[in-house]
Protein backbone atom coordinates (compact mmCIF):
# COMPACT_ATOMS: atom_id res chain seq x y z
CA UNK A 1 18.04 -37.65 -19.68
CA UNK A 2 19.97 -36.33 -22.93
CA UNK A 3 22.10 -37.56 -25.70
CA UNK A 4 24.71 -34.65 -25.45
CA UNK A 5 27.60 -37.43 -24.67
CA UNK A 6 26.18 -39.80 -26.85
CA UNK A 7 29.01 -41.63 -28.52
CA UNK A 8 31.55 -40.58 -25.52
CA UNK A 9 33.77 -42.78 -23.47
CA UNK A 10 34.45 -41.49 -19.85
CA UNK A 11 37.02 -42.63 -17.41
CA UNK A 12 36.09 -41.34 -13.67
CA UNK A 13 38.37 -41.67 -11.30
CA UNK A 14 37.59 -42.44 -7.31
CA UNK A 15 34.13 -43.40 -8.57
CA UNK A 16 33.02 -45.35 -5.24
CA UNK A 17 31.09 -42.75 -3.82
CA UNK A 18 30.45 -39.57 -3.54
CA UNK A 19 31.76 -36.93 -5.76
CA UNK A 20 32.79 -39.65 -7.82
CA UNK A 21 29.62 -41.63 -8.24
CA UNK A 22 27.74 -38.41 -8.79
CA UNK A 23 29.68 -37.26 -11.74
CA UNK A 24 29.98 -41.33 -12.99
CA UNK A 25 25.91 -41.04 -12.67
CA UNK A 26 25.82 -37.77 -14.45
CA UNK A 27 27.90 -38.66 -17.34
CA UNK A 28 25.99 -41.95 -18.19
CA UNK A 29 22.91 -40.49 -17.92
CA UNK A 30 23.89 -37.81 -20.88
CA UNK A 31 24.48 -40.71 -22.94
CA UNK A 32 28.18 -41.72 -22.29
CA UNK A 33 29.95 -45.18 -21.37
CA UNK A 34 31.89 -44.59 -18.08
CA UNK A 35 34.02 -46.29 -16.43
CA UNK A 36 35.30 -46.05 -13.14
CA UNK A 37 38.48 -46.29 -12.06
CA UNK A 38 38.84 -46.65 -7.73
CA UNK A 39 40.47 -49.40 -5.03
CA UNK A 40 37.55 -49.56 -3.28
CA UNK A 41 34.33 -51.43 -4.07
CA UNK A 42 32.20 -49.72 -6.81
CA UNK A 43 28.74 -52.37 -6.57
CA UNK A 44 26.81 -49.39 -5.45
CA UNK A 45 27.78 -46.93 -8.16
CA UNK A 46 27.34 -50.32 -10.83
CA UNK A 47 23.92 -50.36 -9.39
CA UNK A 48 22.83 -46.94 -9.83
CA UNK A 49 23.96 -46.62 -13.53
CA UNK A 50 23.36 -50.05 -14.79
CA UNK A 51 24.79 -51.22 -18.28
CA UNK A 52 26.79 -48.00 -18.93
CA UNK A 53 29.05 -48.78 -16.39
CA UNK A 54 32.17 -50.40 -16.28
CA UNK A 55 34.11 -50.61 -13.34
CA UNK A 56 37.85 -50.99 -13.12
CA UNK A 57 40.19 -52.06 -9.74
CA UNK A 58 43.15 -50.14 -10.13
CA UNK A 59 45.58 -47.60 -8.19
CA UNK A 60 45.86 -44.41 -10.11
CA UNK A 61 48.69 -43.70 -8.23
CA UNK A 62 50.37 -47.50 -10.00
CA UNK A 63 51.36 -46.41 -13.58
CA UNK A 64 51.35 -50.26 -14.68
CA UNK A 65 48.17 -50.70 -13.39
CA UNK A 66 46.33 -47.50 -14.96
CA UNK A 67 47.37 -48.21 -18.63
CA UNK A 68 46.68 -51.89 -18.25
CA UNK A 69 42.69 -50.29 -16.96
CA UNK A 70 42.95 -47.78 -20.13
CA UNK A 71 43.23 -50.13 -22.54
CA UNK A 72 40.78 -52.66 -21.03
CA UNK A 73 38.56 -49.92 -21.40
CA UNK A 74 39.23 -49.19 -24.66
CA UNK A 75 38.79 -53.08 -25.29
CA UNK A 76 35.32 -53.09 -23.58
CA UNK A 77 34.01 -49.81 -24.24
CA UNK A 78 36.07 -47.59 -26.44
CA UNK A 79 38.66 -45.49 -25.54
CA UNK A 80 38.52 -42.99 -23.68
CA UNK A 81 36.92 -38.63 -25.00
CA UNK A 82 36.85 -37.64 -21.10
CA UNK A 83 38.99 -38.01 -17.61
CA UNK A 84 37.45 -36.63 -15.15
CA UNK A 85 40.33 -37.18 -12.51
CA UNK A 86 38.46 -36.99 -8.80
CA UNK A 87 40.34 -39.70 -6.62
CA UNK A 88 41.74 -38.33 -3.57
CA UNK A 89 42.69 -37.61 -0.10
CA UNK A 90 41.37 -34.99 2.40
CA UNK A 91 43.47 -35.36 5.40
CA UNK A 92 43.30 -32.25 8.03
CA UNK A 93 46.85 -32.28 9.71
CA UNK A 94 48.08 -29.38 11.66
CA UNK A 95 51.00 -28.26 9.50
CA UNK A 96 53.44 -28.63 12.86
CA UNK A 97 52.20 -32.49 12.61
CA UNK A 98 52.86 -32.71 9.12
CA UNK A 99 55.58 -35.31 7.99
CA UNK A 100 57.39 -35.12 4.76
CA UNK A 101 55.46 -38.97 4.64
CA UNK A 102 52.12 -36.98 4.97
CA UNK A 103 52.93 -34.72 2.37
CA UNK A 104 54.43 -37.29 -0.18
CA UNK A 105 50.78 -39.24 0.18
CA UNK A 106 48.92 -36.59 -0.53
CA UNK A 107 51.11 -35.46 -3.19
CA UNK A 108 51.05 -38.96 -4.41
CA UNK A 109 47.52 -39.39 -4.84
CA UNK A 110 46.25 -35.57 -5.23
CA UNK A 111 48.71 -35.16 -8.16
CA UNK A 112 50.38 -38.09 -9.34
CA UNK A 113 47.49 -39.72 -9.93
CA UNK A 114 45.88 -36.95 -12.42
CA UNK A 115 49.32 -36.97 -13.80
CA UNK A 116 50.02 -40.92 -14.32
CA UNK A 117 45.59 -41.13 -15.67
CA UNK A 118 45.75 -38.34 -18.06
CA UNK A 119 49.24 -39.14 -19.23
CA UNK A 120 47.61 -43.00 -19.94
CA UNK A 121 44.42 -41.56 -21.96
CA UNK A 122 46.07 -39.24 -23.84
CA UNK A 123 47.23 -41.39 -27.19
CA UNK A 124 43.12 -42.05 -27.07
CA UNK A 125 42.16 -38.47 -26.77
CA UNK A 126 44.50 -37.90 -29.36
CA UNK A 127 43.36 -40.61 -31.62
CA UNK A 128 40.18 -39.81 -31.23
CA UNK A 129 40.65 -36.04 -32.12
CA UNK A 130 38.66 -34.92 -29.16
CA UNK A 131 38.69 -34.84 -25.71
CA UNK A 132 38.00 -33.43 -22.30
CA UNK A 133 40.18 -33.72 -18.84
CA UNK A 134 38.49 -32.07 -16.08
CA UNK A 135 40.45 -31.75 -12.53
CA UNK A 136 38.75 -31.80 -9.52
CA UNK A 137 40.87 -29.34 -7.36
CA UNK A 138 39.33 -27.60 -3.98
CA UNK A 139 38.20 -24.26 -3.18
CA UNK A 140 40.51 -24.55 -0.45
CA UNK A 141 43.41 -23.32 -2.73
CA UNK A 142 41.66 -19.17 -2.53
CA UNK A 143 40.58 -19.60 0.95
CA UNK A 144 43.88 -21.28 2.41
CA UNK A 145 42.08 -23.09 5.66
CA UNK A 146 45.20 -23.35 8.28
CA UNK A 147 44.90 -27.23 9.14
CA UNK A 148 44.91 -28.05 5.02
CA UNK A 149 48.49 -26.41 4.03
CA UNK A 150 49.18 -30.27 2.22
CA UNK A 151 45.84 -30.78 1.06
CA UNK A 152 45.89 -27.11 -0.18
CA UNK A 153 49.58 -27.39 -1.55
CA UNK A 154 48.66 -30.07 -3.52
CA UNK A 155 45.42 -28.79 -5.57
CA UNK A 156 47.08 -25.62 -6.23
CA UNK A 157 49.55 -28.24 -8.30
CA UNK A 158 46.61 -29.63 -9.44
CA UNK A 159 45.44 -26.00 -10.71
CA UNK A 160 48.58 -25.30 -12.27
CA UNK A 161 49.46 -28.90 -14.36
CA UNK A 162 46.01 -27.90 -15.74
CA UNK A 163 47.02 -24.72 -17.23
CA UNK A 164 49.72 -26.48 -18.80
CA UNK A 165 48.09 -29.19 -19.78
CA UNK A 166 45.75 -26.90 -21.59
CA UNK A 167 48.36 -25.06 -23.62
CA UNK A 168 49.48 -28.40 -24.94
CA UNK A 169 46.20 -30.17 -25.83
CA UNK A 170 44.63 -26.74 -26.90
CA UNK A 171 45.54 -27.08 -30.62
CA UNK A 172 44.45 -31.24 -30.39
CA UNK A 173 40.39 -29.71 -29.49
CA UNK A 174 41.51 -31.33 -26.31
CA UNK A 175 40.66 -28.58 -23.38
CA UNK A 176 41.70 -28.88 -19.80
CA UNK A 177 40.13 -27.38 -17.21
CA UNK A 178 39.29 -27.39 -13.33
CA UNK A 179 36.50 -27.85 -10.82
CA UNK A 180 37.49 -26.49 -7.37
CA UNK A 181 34.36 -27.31 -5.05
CA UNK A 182 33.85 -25.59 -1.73
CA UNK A 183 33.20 -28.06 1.37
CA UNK A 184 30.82 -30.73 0.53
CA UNK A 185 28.74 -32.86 2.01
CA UNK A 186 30.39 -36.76 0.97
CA UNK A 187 31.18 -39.49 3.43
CA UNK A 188 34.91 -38.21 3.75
CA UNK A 189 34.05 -35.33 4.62
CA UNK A 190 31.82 -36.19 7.13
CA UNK A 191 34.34 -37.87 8.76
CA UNK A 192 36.93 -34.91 8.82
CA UNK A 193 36.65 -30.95 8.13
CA UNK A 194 32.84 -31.22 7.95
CA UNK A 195 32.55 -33.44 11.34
CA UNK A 196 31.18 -31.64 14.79
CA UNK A 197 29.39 -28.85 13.00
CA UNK A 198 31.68 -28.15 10.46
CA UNK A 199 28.94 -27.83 7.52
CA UNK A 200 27.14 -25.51 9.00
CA UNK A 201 30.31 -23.45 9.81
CA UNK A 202 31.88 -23.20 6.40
CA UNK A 203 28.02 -23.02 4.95
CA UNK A 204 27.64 -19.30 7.04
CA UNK A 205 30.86 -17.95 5.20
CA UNK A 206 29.46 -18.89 1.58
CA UNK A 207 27.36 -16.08 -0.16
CA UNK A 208 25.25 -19.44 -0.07
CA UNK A 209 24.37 -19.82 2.96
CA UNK A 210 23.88 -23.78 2.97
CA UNK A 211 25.47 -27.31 2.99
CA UNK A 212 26.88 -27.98 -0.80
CA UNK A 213 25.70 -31.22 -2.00
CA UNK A 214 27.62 -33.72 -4.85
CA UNK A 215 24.73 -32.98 -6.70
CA UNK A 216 25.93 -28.98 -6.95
CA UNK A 217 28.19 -30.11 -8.75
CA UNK A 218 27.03 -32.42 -12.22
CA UNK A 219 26.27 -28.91 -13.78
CA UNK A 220 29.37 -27.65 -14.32
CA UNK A 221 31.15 -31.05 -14.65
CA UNK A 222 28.71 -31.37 -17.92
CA UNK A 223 28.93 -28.00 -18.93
CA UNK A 224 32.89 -27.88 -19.54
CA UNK A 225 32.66 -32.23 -20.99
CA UNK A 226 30.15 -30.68 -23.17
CA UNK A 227 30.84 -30.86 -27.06
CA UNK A 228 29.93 -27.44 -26.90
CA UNK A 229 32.61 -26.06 -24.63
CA UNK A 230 35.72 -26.06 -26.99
CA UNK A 231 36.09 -23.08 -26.31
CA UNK A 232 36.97 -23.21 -22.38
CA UNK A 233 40.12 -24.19 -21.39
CA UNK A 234 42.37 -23.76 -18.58
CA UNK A 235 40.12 -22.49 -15.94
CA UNK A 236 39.62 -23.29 -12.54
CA UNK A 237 35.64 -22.93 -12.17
CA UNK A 238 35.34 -22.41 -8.12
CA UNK A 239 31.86 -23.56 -7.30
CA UNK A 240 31.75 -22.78 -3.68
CA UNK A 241 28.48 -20.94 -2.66
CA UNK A 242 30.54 -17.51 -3.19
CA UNK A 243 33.08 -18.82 -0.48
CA UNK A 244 35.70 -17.10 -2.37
CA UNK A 245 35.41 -14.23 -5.09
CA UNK A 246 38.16 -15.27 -7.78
């Protein structure tokens, strides 16, 4: 346990399960209120983290319905220091199979969700003269895997509103900055790219040589929400077993 986000407000985003309730977990157990923002049920991540919880129904991809969910959590918890903006899709669809509908869904939820959630918090990072948005992208964008080109397309966006969004909210002491995780081991993607061996596959081309876990990943998530990481913004850290030298 620690106090280091004592004081804190979190919003995370697609906190249901897996990457998501890790870094919900992780957050409230260094002391900050979270709350979770996610369509699908969130009892299981409310039961893991108790009172410091607080979750939310809503679409991030529905611009109505995620500043109507900010400012209920401002109302029930205080608004929001950090967005950690996780929610999305992981479809593997050979590019020749790929509609412009495929691509506007993943587009839609990959990076007009960040967009629409950080756009909402940002008059309560402001107010609050602090604040921390943290991306999750995908080492996928430095290894380009053929049967991701949307998927892939749309966290290099992802990487790149970041950077942006870090030379506007620099001068605030709001920083900006990306998590791309290699292939990891969550229910989703169980069910696609790591399905019929596909772990163990991408685990023999990491420096790594093993399965990532969600739990590889709460380091660096605290390390850049950390009060103590002003100074880091606009960077994509690629936590991928070595997957990909950047």
């Amino acid at each position: 346990m620690s106090d280091r986000l004592a004081g804190r407000t979190a919003v995370v985003t697609g906190s249901a399960g897996g990457l998501g309730r890790e870094f919900a977990a992780a957050l409230a157990a260094a002391g900050a209120r979270v709350a979770g923002f996610d369509v699908a049920a969130q009892s299981a991540t409310a039961r893991r983290i108790g009172a410091a919880f607080l979750p939310v129904t809503v679409d991030v991809t529905e611009p109505s319905q995620v500043t109507r969910a900010m400012a209920l959590v401002a109302a029930e918890v205080g608004g929001p220091h950090i967005v950690v903006n996780n929610a999305g899709v992981y479809p593997p669809i050979p590019f020749e199979k790929t509609t412009l509908d495929d691509l506007r869904r993943i587009l839609r939820v990959n990076v007009e969700g960040p967009f629409t959630v950080t756009q909402a918090a940002l008059p309560y990072l402001r107010e609050a003269g602090w604040g921390r948005v943290v991306s999750i992208a995908s080492g996928a964008v430095f290894v380009g895997p053929p049967d991701l080109v949307a998927y892939t397309a749309s966290k290099a966006a992802l990487i790149g509103m970041t950077r942006s969004l870090a030379s506007l909210l620099g001068p605030e002491n709001i920083t900006a900055n990306v998590i791309a995780p290699g292939l990891t081991r969550t229910e989703t993607a169980a069910r696609s790219t790591g399905a019929d061996g596909g772990f163990e596959r991408v685990a023999a081309m990491q420096r790594v040589p093993r399965v990532a876990e969600p739990g590889d990943l709460v380091s660096t998530l605290l390390y850049v929400c950390d009060p103590a990481s002003g100074f880091l913004t606009g960077q994509t850290l690629n936590v991928d077993g070595g997957a990909a030298f950047l």
